[in-house]
Protein backbone atom coordinates (compact mmCIF):
# COMPACT_ATOMS: atom_id res chain seq x y z
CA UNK A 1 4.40 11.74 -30.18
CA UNK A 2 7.22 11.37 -28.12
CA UNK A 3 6.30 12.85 -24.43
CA UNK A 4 9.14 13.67 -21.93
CA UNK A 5 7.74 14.48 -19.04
CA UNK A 6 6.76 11.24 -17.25
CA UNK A 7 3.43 11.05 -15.35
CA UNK A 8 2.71 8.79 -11.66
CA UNK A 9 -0.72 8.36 -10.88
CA UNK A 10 -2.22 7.10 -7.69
CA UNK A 11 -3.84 3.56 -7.69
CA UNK A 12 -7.13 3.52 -5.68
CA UNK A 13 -10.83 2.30 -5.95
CA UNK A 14 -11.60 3.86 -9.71
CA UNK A 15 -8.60 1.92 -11.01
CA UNK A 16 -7.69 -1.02 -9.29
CA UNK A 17 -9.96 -3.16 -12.06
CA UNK A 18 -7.70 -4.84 -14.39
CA UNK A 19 -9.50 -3.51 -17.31
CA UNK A 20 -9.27 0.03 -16.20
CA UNK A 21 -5.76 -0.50 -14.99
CA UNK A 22 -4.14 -1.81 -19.02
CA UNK A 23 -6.53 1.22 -20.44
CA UNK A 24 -3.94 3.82 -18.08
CA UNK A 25 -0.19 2.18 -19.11
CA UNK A 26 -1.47 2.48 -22.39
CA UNK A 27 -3.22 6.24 -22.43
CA UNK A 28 0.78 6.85 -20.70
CA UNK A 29 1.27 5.92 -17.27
CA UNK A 30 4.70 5.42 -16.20
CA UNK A 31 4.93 5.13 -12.46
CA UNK A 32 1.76 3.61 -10.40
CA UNK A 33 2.10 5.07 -7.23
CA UNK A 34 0.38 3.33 -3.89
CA UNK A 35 -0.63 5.24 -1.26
CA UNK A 36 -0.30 3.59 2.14
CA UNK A 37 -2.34 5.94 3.54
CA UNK A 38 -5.13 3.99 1.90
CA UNK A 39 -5.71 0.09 2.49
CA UNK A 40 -4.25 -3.40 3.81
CA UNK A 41 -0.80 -4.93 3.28
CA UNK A 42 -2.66 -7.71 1.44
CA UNK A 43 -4.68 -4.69 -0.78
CA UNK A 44 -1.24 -3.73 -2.28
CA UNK A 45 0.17 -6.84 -2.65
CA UNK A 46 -3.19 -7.76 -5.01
CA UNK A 47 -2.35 -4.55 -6.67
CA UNK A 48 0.90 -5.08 -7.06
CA UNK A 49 0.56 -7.96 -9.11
CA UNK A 50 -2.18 -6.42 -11.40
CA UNK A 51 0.16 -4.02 -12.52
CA UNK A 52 3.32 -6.29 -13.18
CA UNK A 53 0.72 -7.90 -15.25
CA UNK A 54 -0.62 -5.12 -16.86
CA UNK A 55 2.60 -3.86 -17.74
CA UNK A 56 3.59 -7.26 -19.44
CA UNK A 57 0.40 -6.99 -21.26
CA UNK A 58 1.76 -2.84 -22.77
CA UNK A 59 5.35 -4.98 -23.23
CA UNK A 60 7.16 -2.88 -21.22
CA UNK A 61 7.90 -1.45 -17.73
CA UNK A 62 6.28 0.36 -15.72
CA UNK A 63 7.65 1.48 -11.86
CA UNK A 64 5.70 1.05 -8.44
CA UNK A 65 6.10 3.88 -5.70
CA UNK A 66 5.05 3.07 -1.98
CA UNK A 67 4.41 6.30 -0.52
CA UNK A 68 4.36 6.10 3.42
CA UNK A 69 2.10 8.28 5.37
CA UNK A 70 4.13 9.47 7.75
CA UNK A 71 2.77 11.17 10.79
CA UNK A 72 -0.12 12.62 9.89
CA UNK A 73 -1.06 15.03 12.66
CA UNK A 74 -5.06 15.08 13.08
CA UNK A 75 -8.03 15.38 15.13
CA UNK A 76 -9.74 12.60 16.49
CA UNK A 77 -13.55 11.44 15.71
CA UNK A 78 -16.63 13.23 17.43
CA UNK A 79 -19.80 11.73 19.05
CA UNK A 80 -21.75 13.04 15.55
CA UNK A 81 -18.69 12.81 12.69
CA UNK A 82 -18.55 16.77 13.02
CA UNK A 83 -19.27 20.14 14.55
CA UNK A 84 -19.09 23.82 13.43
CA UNK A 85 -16.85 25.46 14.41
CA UNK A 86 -17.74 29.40 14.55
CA UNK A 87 -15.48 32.64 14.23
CA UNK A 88 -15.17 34.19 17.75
CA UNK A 89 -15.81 31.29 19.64
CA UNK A 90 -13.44 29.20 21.64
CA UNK A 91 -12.34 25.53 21.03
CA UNK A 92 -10.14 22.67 22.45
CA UNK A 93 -7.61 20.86 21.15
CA UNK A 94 -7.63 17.78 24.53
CA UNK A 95 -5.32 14.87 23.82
CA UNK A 96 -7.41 13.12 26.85
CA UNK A 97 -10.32 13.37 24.93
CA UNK A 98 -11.83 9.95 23.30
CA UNK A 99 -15.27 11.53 21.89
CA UNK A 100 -15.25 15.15 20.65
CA UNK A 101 -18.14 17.77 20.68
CA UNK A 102 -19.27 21.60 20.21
CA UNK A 103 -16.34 22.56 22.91
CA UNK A 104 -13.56 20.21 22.09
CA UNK A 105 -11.82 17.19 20.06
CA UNK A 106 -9.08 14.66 20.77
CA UNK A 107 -5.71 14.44 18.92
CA UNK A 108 -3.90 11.27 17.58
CA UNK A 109 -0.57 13.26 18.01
CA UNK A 110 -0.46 13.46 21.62
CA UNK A 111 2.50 15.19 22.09
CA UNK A 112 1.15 18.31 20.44
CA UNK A 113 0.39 20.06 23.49
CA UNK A 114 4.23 20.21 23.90
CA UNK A 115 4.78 21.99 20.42
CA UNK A 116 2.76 24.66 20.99
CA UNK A 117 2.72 28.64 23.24
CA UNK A 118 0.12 30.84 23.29
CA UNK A 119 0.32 32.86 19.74
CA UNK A 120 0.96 30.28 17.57
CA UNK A 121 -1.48 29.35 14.82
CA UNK A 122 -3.36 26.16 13.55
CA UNK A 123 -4.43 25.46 10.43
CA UNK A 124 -6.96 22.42 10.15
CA UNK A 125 -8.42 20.58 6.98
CA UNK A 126 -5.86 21.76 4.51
CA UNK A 127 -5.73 25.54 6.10
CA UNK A 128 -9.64 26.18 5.78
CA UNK A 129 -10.08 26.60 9.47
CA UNK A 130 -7.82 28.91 11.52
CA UNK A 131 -7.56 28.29 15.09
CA UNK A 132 -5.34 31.39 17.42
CA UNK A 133 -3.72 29.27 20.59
CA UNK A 134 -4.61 31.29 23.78
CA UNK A 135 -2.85 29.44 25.98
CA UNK A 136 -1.58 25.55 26.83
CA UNK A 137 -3.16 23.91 29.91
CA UNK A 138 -1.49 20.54 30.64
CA UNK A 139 -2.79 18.25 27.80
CA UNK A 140 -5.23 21.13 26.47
CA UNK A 141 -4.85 23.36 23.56
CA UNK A 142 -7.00 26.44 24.60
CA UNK A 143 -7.99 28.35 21.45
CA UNK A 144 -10.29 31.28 19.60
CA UNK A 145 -11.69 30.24 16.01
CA UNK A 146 -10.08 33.07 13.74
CA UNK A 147 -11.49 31.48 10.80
CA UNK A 148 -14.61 28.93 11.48
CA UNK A 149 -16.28 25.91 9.51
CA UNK A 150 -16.97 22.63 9.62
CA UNK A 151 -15.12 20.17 11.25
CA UNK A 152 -15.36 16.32 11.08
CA UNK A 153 -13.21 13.60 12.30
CA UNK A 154 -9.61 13.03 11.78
CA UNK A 155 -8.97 16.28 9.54
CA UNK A 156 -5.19 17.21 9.37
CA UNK A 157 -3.72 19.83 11.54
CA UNK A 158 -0.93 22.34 10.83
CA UNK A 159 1.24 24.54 12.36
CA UNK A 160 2.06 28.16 10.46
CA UNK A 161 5.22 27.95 9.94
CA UNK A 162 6.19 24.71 10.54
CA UNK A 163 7.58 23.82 13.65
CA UNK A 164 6.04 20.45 14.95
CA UNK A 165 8.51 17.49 16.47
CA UNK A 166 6.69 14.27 14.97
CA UNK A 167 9.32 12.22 13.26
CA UNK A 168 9.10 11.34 9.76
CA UNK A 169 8.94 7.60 9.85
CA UNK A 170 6.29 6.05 12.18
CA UNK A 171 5.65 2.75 13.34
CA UNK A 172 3.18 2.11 11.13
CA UNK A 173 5.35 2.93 8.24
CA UNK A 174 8.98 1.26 9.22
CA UNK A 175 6.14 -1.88 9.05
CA UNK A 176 4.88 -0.29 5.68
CA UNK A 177 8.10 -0.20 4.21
CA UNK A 178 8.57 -3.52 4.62
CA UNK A 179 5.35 -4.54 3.28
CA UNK A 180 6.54 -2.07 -0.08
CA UNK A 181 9.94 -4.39 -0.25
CA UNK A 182 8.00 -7.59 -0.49
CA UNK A 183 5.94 -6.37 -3.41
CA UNK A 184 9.05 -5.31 -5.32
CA UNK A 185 8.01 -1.04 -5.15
CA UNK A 186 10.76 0.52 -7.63
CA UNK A 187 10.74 3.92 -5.40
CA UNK A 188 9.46 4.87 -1.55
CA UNK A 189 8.59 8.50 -0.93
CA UNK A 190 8.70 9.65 2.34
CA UNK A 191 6.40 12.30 3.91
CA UNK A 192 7.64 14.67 6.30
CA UNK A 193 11.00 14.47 6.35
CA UNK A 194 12.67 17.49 7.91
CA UNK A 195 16.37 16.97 7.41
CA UNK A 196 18.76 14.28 5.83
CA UNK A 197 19.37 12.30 8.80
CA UNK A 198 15.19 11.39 7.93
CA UNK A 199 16.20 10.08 4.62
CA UNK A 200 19.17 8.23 5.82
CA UNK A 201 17.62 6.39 8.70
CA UNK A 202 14.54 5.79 5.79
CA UNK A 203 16.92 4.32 3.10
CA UNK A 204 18.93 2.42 5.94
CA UNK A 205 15.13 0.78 6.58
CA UNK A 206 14.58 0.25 3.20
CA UNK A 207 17.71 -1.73 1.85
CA UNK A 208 17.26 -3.81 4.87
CA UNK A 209 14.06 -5.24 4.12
CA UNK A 210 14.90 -4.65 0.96
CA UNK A 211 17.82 -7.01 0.92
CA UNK A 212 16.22 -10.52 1.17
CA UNK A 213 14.43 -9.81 -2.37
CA UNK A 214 17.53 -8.07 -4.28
CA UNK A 215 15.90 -5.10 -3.63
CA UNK A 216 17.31 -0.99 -2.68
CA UNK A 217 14.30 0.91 -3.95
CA UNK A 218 15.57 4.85 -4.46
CA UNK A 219 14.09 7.42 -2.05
CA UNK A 220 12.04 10.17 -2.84
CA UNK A 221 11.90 12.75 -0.01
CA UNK A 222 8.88 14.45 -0.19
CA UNK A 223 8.64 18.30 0.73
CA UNK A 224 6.08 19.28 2.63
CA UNK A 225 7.50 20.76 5.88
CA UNK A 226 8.35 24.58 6.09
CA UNK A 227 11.40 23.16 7.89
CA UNK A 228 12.41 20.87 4.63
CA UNK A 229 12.84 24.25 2.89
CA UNK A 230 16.40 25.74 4.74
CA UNK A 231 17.56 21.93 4.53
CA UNK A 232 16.73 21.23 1.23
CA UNK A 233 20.12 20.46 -0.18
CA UNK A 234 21.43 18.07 2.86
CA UNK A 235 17.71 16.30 1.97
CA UNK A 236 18.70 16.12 -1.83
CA UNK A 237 22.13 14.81 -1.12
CA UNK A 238 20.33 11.86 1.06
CA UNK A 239 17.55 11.07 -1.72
CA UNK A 240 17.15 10.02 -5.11
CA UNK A 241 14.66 12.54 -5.87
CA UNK A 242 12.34 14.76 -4.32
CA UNK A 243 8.66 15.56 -4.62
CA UNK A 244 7.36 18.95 -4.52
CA UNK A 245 4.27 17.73 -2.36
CA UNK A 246 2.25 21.15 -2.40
CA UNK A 247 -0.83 20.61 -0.39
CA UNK A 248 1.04 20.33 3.32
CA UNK A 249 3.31 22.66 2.07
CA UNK A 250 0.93 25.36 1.51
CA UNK A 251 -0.48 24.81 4.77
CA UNK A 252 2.56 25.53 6.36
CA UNK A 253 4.26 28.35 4.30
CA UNK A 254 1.42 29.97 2.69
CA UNK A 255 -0.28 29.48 -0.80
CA UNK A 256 1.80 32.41 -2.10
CA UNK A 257 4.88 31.27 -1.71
CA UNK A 258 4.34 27.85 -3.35
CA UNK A 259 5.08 28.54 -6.60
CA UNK A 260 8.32 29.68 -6.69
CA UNK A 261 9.36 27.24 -4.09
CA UNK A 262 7.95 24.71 -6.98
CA UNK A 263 11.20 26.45 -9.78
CA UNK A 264 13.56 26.65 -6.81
CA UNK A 265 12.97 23.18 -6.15
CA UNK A 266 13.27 22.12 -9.66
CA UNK A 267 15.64 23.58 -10.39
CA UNK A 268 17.98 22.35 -7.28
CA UNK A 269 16.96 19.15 -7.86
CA UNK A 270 17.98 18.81 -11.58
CA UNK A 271 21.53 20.79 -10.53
CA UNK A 272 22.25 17.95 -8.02
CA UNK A 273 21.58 14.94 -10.42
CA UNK A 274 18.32 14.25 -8.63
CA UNK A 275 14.35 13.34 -9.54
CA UNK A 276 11.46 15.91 -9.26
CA UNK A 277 8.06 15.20 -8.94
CA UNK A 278 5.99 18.10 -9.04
CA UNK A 279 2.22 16.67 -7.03
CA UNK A 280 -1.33 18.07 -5.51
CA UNK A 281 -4.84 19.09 -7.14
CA UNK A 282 -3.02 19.12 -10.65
CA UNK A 283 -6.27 18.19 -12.09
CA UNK A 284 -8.31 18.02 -8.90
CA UNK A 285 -11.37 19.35 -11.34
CA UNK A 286 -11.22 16.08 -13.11
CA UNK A 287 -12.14 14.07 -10.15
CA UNK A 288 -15.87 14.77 -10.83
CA UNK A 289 -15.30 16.58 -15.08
CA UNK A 290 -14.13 15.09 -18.23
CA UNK A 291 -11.85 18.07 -18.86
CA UNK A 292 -9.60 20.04 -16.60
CA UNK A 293 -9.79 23.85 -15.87
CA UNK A 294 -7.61 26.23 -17.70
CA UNK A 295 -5.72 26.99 -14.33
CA UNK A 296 -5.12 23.29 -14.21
CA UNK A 297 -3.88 22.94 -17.60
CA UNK A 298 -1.48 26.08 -17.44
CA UNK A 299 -0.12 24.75 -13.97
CA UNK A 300 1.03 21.10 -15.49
CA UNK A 301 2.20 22.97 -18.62
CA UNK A 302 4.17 25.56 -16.00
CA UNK A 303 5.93 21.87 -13.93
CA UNK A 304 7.17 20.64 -17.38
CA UNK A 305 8.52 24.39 -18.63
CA UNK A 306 10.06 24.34 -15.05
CA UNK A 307 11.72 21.32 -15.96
CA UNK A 308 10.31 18.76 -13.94
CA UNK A 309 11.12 15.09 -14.14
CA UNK A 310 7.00 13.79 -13.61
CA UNK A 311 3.72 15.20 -13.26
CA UNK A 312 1.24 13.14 -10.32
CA UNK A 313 -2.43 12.65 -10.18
CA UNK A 314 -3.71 11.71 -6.81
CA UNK A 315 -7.10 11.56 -6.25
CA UNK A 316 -8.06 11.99 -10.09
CA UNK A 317 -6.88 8.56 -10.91
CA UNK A 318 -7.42 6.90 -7.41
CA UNK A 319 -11.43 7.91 -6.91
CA UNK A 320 -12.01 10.41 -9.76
CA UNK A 321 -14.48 9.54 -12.60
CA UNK A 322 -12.14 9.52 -15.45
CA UNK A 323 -8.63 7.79 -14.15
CA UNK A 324 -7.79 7.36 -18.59
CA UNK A 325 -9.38 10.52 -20.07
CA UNK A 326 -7.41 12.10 -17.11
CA UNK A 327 -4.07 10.55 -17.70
CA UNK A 328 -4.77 11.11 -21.97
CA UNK A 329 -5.37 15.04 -20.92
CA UNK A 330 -2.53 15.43 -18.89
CA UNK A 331 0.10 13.37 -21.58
CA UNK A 332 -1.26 16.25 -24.02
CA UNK A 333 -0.69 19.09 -22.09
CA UNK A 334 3.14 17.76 -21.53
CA UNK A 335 3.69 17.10 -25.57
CA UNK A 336 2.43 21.10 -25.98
CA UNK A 337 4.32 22.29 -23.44
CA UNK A 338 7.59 20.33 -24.15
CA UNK A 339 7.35 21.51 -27.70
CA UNK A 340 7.76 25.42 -26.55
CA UNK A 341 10.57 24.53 -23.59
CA UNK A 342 13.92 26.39 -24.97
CA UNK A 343 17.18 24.25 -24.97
CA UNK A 344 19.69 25.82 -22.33
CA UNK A 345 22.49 22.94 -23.08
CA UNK A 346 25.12 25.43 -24.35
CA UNK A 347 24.77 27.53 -20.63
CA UNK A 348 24.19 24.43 -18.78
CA UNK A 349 27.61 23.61 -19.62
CA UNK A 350 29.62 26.45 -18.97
CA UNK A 351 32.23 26.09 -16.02
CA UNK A 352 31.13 22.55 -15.71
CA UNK A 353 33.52 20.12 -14.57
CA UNK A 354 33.34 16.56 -14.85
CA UNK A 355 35.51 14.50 -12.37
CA UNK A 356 33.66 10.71 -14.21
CA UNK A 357 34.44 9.30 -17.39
CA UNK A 358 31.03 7.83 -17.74
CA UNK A 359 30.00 11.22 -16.68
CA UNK A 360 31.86 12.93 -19.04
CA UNK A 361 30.56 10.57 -21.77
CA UNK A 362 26.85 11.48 -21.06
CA UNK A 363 27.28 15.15 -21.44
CA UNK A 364 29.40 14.69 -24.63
CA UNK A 365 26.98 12.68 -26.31
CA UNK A 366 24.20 14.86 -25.41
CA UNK A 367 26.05 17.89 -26.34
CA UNK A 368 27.14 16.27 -29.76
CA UNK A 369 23.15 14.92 -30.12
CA UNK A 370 21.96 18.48 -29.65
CA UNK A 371 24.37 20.26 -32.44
CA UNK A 372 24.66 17.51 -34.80
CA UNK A 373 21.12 17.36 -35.00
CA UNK A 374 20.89 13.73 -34.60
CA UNK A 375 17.37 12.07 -34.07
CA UNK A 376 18.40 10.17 -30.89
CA UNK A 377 20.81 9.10 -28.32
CA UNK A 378 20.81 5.52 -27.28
CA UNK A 379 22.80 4.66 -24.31
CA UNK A 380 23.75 1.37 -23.40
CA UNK A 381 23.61 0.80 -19.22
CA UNK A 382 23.91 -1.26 -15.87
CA UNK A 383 22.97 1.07 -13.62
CA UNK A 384 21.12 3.88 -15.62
CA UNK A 385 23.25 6.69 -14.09
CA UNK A 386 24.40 7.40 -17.84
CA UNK A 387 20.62 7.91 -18.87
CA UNK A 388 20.39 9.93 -15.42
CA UNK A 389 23.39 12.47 -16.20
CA UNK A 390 22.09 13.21 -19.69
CA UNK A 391 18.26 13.49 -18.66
CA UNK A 392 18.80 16.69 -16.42
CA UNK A 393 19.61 18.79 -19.39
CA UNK A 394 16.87 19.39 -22.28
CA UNK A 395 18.06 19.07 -25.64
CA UNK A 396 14.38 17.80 -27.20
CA UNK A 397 16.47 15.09 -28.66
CA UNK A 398 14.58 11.49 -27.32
CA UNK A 399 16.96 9.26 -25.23
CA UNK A 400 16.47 5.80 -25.05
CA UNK A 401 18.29 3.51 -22.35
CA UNK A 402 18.74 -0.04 -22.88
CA UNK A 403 19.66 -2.12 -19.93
CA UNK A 404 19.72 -5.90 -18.94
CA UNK A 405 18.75 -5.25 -15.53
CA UNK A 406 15.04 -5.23 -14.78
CA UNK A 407 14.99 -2.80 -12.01
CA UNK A 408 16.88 -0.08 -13.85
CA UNK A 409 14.68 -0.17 -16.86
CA UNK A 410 11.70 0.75 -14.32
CA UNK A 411 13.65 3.19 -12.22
CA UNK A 412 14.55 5.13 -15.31
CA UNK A 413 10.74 4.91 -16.57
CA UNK A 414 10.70 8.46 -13.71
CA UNK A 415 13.50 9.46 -16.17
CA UNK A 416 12.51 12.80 -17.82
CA UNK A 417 12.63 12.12 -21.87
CA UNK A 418 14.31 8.71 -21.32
CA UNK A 419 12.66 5.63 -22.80
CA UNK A 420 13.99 2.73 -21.07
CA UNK A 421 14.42 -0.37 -22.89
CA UNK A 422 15.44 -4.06 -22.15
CA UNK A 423 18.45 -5.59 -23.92
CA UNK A 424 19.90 -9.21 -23.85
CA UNK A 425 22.71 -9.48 -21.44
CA UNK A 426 24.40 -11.91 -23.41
CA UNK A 427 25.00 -9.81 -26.83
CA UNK A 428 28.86 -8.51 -27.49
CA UNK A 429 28.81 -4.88 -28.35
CA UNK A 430 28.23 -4.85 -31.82
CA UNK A 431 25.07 -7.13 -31.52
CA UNK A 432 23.55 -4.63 -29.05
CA UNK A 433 24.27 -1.55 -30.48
CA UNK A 434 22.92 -2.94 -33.73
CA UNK A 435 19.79 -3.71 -31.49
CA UNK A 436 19.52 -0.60 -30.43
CA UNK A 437 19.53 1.30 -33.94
CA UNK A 438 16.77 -0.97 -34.87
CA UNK A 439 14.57 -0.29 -32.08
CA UNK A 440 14.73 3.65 -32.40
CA UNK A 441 13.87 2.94 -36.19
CA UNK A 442 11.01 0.64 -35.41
CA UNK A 443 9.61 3.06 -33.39
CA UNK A 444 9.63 6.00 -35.65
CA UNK A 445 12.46 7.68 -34.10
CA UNK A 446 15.25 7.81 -36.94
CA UNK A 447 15.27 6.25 -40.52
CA UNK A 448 17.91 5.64 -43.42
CA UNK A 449 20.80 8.00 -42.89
CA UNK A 450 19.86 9.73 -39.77
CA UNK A 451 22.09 10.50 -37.03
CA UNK A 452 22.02 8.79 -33.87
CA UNK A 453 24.17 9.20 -30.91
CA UNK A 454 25.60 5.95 -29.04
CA UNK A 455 26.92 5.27 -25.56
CA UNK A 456 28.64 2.35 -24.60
CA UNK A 457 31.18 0.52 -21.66
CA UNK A 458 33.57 -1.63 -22.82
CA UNK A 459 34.19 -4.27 -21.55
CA UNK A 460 30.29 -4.34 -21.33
CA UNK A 461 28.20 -5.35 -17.94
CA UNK A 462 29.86 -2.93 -15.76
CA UNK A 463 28.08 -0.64 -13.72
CA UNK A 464 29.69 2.72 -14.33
CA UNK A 465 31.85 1.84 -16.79
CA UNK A 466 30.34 3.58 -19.73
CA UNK A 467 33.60 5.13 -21.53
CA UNK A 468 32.91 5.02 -25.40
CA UNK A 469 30.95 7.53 -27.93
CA UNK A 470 30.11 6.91 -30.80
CA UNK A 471 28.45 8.67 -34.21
CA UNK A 472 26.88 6.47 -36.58
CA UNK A 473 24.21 7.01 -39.49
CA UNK A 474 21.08 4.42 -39.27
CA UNK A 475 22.06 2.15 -42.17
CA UNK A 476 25.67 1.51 -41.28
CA UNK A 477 26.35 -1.44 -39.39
CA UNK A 478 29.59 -2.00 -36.88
């Protein structure tokens, strides 16, 4: 079954083996995502090269995303791992502390002290403690437990509402993105950006260490700042995609109001040309259970209805039990849900103007696909903007892209329903297109006298320079 929503799955201890690695690409992985939280430069390099070898092994590509950690604001350690923390009772937040106990813990984020007034509110370990500030002393954070538990080292902090000054890009990851550049990552998501000027300065990093390998990776800007949310359009403009990142998120703006910040977000994002990701606890069950809960299957079914480009798994695939049956489930639940999503092409296009010829080209050839009833488009392209264009509108006719350049074929594997395909640079027009009818009949997609949809440049081997349609029955030959 053809499956349109793509799904990125985090690499991590459970799957890292070879073995286990081949078994995801072919249960449906399409974007191995490395989180540099997690491990050594050398640990992703290693990895890195097991999946550029897995992928040749499954004949075909498959994208690598280095997601940076950003600054993670969090507690330090205590003298015994943890303490409880008890409604009621008052506790410090001490940036001059080294060791915590009962009374107080240190912070890795000293500047914190500077954030915060008396009345604002903390949120630690994902929300599930509640600390009221009382006061600021100096480097001290005087507060009153609102809502107690247990604390151990390092958990994250929040502020409601948002609010906090760290930047976006640390030390730690301006040396992480360099790392990501020398092990070819497709894509680098960034966490906590609060504006465009983040994603900027992030992608101005990135092509620069990008550059002595041939490489600008696209930029995913993921949201996960209450401040992100006013400046979300400024942040699209400066990315390639976004990610709706919902655990931080939630922390900051409430559980309620994620899920309609999910559509809005969606929906923005496929109005402005851009990627959407759509991440956190999507099958957190499966971690530790061979099936999901019903909640979890109804929520990945609810990203693809939205219209998201991917799906993510996190800690399912990265330390969970069952990284394949997890990855098999969640492939499922997209083919169900995709087979219920309604076609809005006809709207889509209303008072639509296209300034582009290759633009314009996309959007015919999808909108002639959809009412012909033909079985596929096939578009030939450089760049993969063509396969881009026509991939934020659903039609549940299959796309396939076929490109000469390597690092198009794997950013368009994040494509939603685009199946990205290498073709020989050195074939004239007629050669490839003929190439191209043969692979969407050798993979089931068309047969004898079907209609498929084709997209061209000519001269061919220009990037943006797609300018031809045409409407041929499989059979015919040019």
């Amino acid at each position: 079954m053809h499956r349109a929503t793509k799904i990125v799955a985090t690499i991590g201890p459970a799957s890292t083996s070879p073995d286990i690695l081949l078994q995801m690409l072919q249960a449906g992985l399409d974007v191995v995502r490395f989180n540099f939280s997690h491990g050594t430069a050398d640990d992703h390099r290693q990895r890195a090269e097991i999946v550029r070898e897995a992928a040749r092994q499954v004949g075909r590509e498959v994208a690598i995303m280095a997601d940076l950690q950003g600054p993670k604001i969090r507690v330090g350690k205590f003298e015994n791992n943890k303490t409880m923390l008890v409604a009621g009772n008052t506790f410090i937040l001490d940036a001059n502390c080294t060791l915590g106990n009962n009374d107080r813990v240190g912070l890795d984020y000293r500047d914190l002290p500077r954030d915060l007034r008396a009345g604002d509110v903390l949120l630690l370990n994902d929300g599930l403690i509640v600390l009221d500030v009382t006061r600021v002393i100096g480097e001290e954070i005087h507060t009153v437990v609102k809502v107690g538990g247990e604390l151990s080292n390092n958990k994250g902090i929040n502020r409601q509402g948002g609010g906090l000054t760290a930047p976006a890009l640390t030390e730690k990851d301006m040396e992480d993105i360099k790392t990501a550049m020398s092990l070819g990552a497709d894509f680098v998501a960034v966490s906590f950006p609060k504006n465009a000027t983040d994603m900027e300065m992030a992608r101005q990093l990135a092509n620069i260490a990008g550059a002595p390998y041939g490489i600008k990776p696209k930029m995913i800007a993921k949201i996960e700042r209450a401040e992100a949310i006013p400046a979300l359009q400024g942040i699209l403009d400066a990315s390639d995609g976004i990610m709706v990142a919902r655990g931080d998120l939630a922390v900051e703006v409430g559980n309620a109001a994620v899920p309609a910040l999910q559509k809005r977000m969606i929906r923005m994002a496929r109005e402005s040309n851009k990627l959407v990701i759509t991440a956190t606890q999507m099958m957190e069950s499966m971690i530790h259970a061979p099936v999901p809960t019903r909640a979890e299957v109804s929520d990945v079914a609810n990203a693809v209805l939205d219209g998201t480009d991917a799906v993510m798994l996190s800690a399912e695939t990265a330390a969970g039990k069952y990284p394949v049956t997890t990855i098999e489930t969640m492939a499922a639940v997209c083919i169900e849900a995709e087979k219920s999503e309604e076609s809005q092409l006809d709207r889509d296009f209303l008072d639509r103007t296209f300034t582009r010829i290759d633009q314009s080209i996309a959007m015919g050839a999808l909108f002639t696909a959809y009412h012909l009833g033909a079985k596929a488009v096939v578009a030939l392209t450089e760049s993969g903007s063509t396969a881009l264009w026509m991939s934020r509108h659903w039609s549940h006719v299959p796309i396939f892209a076929l490109t000469p350049r390597v690092s198009s074929e794997r950013t368009m594997s994040l494509y939603r329903n685009v199946t990205p395909l290498h073709v020989d640079t050195n074939m004239d027009r007629d050669a490839a297109l003929n190439q191209a009818l043969e692979v969407v009949v050798s993979k089931g997609y068309a047969a004898r006298g079907d209609m498929v949809v084709l997209t061209v440049g000519e001269p061919m081997g220009q990037a943006g320079g797609t300018n031809t349609l045409k409407i041929v029955r499989v059979g015919d030959h040019f």
